[in-house]
N, C-alpha and C. Protein backbone atom coordinates (compact mmCIF):
# COMPACT_ATOMS: atom_id res chain seq x y z
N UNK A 1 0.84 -1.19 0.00
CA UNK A 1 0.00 0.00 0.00
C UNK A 1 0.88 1.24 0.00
N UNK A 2 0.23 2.05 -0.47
CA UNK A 2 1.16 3.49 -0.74
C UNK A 2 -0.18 4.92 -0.40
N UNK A 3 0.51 5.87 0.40
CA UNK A 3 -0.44 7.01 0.44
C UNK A 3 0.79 7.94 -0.23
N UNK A 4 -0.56 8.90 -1.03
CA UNK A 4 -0.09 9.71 -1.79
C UNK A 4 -1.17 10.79 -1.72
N UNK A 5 -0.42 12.17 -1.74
CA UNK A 5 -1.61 13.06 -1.86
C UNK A 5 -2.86 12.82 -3.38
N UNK A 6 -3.81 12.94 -3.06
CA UNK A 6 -4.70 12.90 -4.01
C UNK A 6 -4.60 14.05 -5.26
N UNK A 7 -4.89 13.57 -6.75
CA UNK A 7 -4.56 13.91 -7.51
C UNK A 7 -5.89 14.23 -8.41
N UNK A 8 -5.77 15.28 -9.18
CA UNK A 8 -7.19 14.70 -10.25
C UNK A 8 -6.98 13.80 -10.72
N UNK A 9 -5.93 12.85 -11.38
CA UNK A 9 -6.42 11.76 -11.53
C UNK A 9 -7.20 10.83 -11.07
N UNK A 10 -7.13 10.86 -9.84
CA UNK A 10 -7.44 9.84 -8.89
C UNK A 10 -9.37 10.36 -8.80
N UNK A 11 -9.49 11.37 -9.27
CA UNK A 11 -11.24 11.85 -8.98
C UNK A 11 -12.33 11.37 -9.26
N UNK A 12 -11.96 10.72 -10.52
CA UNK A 12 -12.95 9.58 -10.62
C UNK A 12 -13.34 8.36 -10.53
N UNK A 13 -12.48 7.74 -9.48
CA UNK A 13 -12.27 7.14 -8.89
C UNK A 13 -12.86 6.83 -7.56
N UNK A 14 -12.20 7.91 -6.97
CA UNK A 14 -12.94 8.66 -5.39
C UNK A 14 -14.50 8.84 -5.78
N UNK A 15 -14.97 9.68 -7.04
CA UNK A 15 -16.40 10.17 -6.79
C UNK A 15 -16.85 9.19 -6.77
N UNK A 16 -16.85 7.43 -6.96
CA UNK A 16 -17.32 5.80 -7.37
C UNK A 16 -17.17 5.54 -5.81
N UNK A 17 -16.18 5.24 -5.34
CA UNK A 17 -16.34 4.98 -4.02
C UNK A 17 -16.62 5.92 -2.95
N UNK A 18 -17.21 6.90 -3.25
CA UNK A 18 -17.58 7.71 -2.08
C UNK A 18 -18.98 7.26 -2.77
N UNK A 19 -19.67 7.33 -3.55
CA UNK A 19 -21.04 6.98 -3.87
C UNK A 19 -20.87 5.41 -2.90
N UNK A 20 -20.26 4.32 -3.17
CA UNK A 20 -21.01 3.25 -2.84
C UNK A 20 -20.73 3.32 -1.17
N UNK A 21 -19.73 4.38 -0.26
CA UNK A 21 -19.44 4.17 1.17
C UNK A 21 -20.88 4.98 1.44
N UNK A 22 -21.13 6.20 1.03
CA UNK A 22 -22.26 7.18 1.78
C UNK A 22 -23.51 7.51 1.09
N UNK A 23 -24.05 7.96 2.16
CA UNK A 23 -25.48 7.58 1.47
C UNK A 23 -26.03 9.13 0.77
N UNK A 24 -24.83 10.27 1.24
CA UNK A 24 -25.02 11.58 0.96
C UNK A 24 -23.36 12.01 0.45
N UNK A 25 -23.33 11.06 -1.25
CA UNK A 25 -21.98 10.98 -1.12
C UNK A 25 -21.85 12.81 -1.91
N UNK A 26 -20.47 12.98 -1.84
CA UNK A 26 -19.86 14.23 -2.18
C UNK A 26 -20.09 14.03 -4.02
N UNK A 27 -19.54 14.78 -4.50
CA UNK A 27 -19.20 14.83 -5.83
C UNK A 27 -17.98 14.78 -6.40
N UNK A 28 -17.97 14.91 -7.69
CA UNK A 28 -16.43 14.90 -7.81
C UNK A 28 -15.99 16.02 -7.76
N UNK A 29 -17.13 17.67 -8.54
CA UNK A 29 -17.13 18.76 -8.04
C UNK A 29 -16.06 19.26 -7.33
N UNK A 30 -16.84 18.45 -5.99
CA UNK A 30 -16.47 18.77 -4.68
C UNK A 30 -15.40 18.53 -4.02
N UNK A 31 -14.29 17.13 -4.56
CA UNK A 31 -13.16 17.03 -4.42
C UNK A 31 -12.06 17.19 -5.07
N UNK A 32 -12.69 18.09 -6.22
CA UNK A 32 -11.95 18.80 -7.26
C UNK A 32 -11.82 20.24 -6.43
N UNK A 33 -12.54 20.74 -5.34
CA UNK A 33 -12.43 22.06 -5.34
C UNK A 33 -11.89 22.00 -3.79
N UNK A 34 -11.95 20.68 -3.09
CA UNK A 34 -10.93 20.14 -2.01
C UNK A 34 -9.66 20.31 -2.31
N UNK A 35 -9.49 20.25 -3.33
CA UNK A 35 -7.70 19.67 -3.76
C UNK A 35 -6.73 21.11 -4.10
N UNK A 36 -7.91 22.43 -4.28
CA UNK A 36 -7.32 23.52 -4.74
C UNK A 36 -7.52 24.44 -3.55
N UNK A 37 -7.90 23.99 -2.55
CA UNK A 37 -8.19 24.61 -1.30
C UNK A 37 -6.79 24.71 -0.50
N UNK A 38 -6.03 25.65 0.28
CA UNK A 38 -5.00 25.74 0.82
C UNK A 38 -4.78 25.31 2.04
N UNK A 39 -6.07 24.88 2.94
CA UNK A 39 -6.32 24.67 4.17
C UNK A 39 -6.87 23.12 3.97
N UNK A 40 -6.71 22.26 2.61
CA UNK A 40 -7.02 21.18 2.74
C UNK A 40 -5.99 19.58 2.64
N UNK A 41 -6.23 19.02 2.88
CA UNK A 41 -5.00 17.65 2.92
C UNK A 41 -5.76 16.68 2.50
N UNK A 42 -5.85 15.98 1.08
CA UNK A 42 -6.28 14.69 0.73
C UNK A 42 -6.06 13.63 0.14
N UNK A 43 -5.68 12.50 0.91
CA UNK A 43 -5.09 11.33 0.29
C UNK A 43 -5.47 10.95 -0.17
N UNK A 44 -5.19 9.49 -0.56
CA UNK A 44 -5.50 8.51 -1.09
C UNK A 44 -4.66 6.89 -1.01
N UNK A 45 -5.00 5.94 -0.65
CA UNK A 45 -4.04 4.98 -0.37
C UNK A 45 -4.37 3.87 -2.14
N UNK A 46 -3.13 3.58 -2.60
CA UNK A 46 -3.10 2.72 -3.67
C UNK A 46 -2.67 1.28 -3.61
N UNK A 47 -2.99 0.17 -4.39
CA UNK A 47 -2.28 -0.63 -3.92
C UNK A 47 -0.80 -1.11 -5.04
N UNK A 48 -0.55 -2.17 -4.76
CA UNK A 48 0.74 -2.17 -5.75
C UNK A 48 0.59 -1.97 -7.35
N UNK A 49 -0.67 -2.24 -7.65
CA UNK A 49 -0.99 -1.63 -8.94
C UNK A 49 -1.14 -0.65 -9.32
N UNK A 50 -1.68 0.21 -8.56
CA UNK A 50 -1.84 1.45 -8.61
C UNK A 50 -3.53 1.47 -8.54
N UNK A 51 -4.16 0.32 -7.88
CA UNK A 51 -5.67 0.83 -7.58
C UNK A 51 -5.97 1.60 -6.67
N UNK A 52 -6.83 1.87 -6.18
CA UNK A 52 -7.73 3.40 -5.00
C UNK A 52 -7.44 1.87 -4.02
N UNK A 53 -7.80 1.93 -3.39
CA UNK A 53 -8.72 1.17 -1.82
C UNK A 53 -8.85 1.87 -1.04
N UNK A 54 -8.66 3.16 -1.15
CA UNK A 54 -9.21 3.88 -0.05
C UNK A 54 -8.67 5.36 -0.16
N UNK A 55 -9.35 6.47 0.55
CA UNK A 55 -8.70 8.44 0.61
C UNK A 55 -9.36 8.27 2.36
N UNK A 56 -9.03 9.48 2.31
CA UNK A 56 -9.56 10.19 3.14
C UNK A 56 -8.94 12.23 3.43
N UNK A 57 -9.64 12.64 3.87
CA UNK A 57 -9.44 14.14 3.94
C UNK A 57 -9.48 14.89 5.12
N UNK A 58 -9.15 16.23 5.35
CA UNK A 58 -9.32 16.90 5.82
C UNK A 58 -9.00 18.24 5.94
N UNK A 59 -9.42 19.36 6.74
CA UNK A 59 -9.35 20.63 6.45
C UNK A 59 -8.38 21.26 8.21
N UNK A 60 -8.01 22.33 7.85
CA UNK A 60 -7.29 22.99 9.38
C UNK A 60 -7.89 24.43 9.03
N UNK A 61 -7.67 24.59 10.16
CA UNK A 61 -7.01 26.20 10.52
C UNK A 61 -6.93 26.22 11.79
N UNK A 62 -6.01 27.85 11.93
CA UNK A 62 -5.65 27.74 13.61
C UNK A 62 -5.20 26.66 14.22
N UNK A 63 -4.67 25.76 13.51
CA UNK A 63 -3.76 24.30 14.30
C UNK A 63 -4.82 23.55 14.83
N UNK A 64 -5.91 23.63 14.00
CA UNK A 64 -7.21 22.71 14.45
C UNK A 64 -7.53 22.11 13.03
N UNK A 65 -7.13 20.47 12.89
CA UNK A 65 -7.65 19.65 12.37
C UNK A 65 -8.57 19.10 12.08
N UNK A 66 -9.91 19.42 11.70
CA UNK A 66 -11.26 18.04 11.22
C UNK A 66 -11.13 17.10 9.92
N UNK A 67 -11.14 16.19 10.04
CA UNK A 67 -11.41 14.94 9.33
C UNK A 67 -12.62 15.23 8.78
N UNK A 68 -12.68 15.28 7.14
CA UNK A 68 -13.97 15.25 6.40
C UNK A 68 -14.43 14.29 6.23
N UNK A 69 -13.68 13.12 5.44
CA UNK A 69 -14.03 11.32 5.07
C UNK A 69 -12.67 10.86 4.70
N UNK A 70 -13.49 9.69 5.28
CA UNK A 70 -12.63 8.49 5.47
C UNK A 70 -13.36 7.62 4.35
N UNK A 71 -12.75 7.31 3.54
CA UNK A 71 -13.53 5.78 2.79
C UNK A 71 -12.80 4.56 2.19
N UNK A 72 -12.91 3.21 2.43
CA UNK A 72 -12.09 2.22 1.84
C UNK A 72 -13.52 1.73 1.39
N UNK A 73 -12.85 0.77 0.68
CA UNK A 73 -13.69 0.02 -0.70
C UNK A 73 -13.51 -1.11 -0.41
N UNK A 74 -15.20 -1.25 -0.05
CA UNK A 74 -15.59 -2.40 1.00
C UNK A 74 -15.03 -4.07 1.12
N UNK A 75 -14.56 -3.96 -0.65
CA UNK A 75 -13.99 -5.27 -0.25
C UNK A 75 -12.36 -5.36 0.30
N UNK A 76 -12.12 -4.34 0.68
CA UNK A 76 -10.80 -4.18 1.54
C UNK A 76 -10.70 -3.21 3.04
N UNK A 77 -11.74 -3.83 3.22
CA UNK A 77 -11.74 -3.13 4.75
C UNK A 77 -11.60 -4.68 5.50
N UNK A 78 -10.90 -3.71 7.17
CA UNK A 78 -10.34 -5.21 7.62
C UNK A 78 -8.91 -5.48 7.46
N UNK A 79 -8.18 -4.79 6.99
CA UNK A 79 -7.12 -5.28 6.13
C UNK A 79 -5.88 -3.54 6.31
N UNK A 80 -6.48 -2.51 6.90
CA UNK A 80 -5.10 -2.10 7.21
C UNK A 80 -5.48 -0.37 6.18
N UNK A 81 -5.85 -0.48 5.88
CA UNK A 81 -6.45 0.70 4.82
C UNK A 81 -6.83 1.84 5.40
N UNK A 82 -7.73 1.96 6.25
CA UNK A 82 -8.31 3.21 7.25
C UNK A 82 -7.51 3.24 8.10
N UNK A 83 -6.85 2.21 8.18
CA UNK A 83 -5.31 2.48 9.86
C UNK A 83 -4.58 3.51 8.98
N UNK A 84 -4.19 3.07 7.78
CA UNK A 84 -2.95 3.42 7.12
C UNK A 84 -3.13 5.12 6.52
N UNK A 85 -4.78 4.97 6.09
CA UNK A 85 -5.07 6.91 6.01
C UNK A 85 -5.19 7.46 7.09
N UNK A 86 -5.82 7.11 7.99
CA UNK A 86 -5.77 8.07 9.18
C UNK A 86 -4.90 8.21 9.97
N UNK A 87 -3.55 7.13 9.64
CA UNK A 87 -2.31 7.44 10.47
C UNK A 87 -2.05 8.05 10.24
N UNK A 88 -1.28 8.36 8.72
CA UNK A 88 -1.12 9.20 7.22
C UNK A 88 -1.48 10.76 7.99
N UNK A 89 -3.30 10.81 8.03
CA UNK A 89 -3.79 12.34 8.31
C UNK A 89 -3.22 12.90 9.40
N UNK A 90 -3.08 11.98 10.37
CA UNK A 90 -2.64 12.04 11.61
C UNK A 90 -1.34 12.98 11.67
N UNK A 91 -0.16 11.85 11.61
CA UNK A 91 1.06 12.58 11.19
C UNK A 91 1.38 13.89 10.62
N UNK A 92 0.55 14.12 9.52
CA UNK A 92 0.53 15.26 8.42
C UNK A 92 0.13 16.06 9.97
N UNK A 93 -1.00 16.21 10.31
CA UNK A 93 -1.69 17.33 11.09
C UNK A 93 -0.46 17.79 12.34
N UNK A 94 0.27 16.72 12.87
CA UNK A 94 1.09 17.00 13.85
C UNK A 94 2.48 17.36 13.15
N UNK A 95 2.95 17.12 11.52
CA UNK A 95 3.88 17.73 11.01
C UNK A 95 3.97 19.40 10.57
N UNK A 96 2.18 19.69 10.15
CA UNK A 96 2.01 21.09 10.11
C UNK A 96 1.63 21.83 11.54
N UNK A 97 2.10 21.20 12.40
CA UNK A 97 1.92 21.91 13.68
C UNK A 97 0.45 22.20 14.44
N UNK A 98 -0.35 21.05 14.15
CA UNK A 98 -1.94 20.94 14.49
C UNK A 98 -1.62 20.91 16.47
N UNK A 99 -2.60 21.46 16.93
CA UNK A 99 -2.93 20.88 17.87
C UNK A 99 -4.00 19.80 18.71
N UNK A 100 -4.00 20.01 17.64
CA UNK A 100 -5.43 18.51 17.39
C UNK A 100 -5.89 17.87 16.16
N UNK A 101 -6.47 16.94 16.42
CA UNK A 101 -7.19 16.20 15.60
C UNK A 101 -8.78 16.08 15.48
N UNK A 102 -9.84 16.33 14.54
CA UNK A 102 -10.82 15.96 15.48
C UNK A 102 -11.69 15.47 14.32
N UNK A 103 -12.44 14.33 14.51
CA UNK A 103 -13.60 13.68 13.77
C UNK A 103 -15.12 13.30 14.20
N UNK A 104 -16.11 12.90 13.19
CA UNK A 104 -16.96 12.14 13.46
C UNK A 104 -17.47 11.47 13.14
N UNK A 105 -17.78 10.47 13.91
CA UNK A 105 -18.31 9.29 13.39
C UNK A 105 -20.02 8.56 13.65
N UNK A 106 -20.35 7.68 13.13
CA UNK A 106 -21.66 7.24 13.36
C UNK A 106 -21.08 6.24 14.51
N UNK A 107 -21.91 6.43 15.77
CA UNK A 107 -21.65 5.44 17.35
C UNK A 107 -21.62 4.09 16.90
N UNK A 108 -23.05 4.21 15.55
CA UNK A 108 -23.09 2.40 15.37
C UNK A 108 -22.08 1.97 14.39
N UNK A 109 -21.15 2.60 13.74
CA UNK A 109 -20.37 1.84 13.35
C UNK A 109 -18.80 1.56 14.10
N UNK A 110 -19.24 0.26 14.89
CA UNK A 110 -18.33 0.19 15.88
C UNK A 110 -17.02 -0.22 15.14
N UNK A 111 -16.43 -0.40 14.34
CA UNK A 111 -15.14 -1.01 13.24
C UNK A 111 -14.58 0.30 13.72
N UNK A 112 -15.38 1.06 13.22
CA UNK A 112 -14.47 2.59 13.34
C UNK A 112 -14.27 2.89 14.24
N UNK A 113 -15.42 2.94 15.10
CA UNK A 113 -14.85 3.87 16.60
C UNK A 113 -13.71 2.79 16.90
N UNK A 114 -13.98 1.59 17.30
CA UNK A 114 -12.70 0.82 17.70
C UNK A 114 -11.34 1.03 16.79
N UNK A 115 -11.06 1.78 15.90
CA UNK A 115 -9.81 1.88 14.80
C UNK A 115 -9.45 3.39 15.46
N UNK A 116 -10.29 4.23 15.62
CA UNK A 116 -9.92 5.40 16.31
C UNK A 116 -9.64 5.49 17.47
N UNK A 117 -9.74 4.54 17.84
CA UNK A 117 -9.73 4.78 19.46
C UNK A 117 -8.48 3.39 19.80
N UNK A 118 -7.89 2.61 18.53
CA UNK A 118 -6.44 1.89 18.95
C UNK A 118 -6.18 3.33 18.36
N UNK A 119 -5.87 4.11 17.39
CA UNK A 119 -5.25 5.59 17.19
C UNK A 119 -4.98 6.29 18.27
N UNK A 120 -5.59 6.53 19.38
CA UNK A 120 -5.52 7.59 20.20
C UNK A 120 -6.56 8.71 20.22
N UNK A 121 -7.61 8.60 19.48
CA UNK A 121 -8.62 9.32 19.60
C UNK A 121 -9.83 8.95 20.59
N UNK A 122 -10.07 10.04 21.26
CA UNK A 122 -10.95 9.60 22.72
C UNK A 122 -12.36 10.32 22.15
N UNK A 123 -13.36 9.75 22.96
CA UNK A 123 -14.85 10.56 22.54
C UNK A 123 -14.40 11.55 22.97
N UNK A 124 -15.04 13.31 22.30
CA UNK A 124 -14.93 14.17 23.14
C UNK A 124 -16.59 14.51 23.26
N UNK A 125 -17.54 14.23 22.47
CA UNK A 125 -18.93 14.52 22.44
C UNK A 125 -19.70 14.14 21.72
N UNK A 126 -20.93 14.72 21.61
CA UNK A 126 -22.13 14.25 20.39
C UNK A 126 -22.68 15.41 19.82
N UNK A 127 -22.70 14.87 18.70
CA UNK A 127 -23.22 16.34 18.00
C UNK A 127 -24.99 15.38 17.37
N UNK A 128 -25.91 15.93 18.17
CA UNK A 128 -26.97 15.95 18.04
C UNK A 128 -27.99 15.45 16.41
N UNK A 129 -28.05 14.10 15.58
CA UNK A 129 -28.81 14.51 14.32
C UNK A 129 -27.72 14.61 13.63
N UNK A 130 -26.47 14.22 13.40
CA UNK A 130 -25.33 15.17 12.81
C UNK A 130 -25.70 14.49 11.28
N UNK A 131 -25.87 13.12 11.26
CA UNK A 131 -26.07 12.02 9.79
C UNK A 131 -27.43 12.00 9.55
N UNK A 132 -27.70 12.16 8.51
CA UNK A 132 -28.76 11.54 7.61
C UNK A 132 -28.88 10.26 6.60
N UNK A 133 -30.23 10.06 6.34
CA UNK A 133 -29.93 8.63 5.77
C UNK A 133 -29.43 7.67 6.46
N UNK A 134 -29.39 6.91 7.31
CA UNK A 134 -30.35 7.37 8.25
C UNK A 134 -29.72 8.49 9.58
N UNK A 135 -30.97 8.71 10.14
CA UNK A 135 -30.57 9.82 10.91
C UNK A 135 -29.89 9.07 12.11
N UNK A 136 -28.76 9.67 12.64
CA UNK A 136 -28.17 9.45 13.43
C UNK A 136 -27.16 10.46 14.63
N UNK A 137 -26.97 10.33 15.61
CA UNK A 137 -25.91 11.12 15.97
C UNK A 137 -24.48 11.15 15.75
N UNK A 138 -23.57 12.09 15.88
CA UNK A 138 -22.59 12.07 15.55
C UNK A 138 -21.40 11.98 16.86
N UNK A 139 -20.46 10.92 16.72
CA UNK A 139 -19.80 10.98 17.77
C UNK A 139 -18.44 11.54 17.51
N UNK A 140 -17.99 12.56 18.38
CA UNK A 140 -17.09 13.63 18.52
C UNK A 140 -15.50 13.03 19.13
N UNK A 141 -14.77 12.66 18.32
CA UNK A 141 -13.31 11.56 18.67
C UNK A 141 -12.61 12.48 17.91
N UNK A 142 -11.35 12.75 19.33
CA UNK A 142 -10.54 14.15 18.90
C UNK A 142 -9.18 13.07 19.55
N UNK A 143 -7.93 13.63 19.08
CA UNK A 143 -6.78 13.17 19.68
C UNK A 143 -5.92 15.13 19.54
N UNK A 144 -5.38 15.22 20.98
CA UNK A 144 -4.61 15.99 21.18
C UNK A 144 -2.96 15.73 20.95
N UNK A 145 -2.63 17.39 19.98
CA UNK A 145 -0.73 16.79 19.94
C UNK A 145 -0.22 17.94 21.22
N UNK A 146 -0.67 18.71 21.60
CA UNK A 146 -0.35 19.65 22.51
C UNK A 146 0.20 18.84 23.73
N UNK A 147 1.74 19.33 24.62
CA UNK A 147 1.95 19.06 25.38
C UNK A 147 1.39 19.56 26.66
N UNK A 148 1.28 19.04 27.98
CA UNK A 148 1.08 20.43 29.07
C UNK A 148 1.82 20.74 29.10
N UNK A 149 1.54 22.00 29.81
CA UNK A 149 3.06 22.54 30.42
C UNK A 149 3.69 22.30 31.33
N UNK A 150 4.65 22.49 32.30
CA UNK A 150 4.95 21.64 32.96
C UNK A 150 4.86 22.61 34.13
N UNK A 151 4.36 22.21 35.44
CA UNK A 151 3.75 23.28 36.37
C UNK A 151 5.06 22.83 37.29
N UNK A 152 4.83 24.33 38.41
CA UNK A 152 6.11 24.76 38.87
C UNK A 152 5.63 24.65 40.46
């Protein structure tokens, strides 16, 4: 497997598997105008051929990280793909000097919360209704890079 920043090539690709992961998938539009954004970071993991199995994204400012999507292609989940992008995002966010990380996820899909949470991401909350299709809440899993300080 290989992560690489996402490319237009790679867009039509992504707009296929973001249709079959979500039920309110993005466009290609939309990750065409991700990729020219200055405040945005979006991978993509390939495999030795050079197929997709998986991106994922996200946006900063102020040294504050959110995670937009995460998506692998279902017949390779299980297998190291969503570890390998969100380590990927991870790193990046604490190489540009993030002080956090922060995502959300649907509660019932427990694969994930359990993959975020061997990461180092802890619940921090719920965001009320956050998913549609179906409706659901959104659970709030942030990982901090900030040290304390060290008290005197």
């Amino acid at each position: 497997m290989r992560i690489l920043p996402m490319t237009e090539e790679h867009l039509d690709r992504v707009a296929e598997l973001e249709a079959q992961c979500f039920s309110l998938p993005w466009s290609r539009q939309a990750f065409l105008e991700e990729l020219s954004a200055e405040n945005a970071v979006y991978l993509v993991c390939l495999d030795g051929a050079g197929e997709l199995l998986g991106y994922g994204g996200m946006r900063h400012a102020a040294g504050e990280f959110y995670v937009d999507n995460i998506a692998v292609a279902p017949e390779r989940r299980r297998q190291g793909v969503g570890r390998a992008i969100l380590s990927a995002l991870v790193d990046r966010a604490r190489a540009l000097g993030g002080s956090f990380l922060s995502l959300e996820v649907r509660p019932s899909n427990q694969g994930a919360v359990a993959l975020y949470t061997q990461l180092g991401l802890k619940p921090a909350g719920l965001r009320k209704n956050f998913y549609d299709c179906p409706k659901e809440d959104g659970l709030i899993m942030t990982i901090s890079f900030t040290q304390e300080e060290p008290s005197c």
